[in-house]
Protein backbone atom coordinates (compact mmCIF):
# COMPACT_ATOMS: atom_id res chain seq x y z
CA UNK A 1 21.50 -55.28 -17.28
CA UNK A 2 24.83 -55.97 -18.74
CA UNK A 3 26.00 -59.02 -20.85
CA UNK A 4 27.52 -60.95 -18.09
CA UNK A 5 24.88 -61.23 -15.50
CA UNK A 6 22.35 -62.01 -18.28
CA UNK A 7 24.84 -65.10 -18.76
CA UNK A 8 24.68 -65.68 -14.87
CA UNK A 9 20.66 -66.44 -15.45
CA UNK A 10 19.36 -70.37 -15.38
CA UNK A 11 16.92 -70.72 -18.32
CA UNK A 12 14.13 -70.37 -15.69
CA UNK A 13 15.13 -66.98 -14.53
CA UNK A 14 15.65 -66.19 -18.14
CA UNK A 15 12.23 -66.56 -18.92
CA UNK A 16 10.68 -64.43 -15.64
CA UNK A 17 13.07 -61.44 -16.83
CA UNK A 18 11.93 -61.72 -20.26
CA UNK A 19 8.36 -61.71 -19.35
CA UNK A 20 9.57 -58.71 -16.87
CA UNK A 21 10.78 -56.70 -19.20
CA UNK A 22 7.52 -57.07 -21.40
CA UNK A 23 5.60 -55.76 -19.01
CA UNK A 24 7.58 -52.85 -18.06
CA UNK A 25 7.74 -52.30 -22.07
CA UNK A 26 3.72 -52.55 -22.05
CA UNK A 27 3.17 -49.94 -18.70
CA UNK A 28 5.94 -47.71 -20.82
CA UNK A 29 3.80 -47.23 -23.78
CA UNK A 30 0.64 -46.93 -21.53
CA UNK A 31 2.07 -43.82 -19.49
CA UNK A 32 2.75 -42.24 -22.99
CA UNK A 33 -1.08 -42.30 -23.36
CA UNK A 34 -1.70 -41.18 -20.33
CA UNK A 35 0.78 -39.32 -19.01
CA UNK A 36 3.93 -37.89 -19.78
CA UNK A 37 7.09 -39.87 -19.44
CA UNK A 38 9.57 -38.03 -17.78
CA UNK A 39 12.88 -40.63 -18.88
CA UNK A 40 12.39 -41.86 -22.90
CA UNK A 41 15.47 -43.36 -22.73
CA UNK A 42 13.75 -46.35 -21.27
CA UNK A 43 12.23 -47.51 -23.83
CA UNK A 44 15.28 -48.29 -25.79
CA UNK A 45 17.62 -49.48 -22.68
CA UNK A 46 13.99 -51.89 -21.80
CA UNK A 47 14.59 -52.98 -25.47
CA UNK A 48 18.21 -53.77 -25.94
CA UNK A 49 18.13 -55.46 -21.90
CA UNK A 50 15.05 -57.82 -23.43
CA UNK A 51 17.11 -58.22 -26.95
CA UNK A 52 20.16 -59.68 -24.30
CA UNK A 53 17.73 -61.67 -22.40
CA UNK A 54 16.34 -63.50 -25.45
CA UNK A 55 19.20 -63.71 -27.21
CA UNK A 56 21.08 -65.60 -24.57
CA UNK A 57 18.05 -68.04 -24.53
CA UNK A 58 17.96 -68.70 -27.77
CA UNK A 59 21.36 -68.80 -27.69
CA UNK A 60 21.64 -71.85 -25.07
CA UNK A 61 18.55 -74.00 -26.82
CA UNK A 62 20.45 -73.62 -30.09
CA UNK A 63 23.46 -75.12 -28.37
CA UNK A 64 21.29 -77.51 -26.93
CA UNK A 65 20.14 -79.13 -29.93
CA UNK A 66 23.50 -78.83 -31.68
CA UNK A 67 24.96 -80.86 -29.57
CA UNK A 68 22.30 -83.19 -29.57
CA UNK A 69 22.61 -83.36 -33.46
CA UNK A 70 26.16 -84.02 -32.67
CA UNK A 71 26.13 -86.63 -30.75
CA UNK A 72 23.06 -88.42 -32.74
CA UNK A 73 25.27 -88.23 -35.98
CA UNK A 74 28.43 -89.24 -34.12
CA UNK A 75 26.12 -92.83 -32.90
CA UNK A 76 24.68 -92.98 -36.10
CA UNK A 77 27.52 -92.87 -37.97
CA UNK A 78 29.85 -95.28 -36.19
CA UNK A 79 27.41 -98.12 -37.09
CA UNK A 80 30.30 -99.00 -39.53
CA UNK A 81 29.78 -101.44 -43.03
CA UNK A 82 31.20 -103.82 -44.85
């Protein structure tokens, strides 16, 4: 999953591919109990896709409240005194 359509994602579709890619992170390390894998690259392009996914949320509820900070000191602080 590249960059941009991570960016594409609403905040509720970020979550569902972040819990996605947990799982198939979870059934990777299972099959190298039981089985052999046949593609170990997975596990690190699984990794880096979930790093994107979480980033970008984090990402947009940091903005979120920095605005919001923003804004509340920009109200606050046109109170004006005397």
């Amino acid at each position: 999953m590249k960059a941009a359509e991570v960016h594409k994602l609403s905040p509720e579709e970020l979550k569902v591919e972040a819990n996605r890619l947990r799982r198939k992170l979870f059934d990777l390390r299972v099959q190298t109990v039981t089985e052999k894998i046949a593609d170990t690259s997975q596990f690190r392009k699984t990794r880096k896709d979930l790093a994107r996914v979480l980033t970008e949320a984090n990402g947009r509820t940091a903005g979120a409240t920095d605005s919001a900070k923003k804004s509340a000191k920009k109200s606050a602080g046109t109170g004006g005194t005397s």
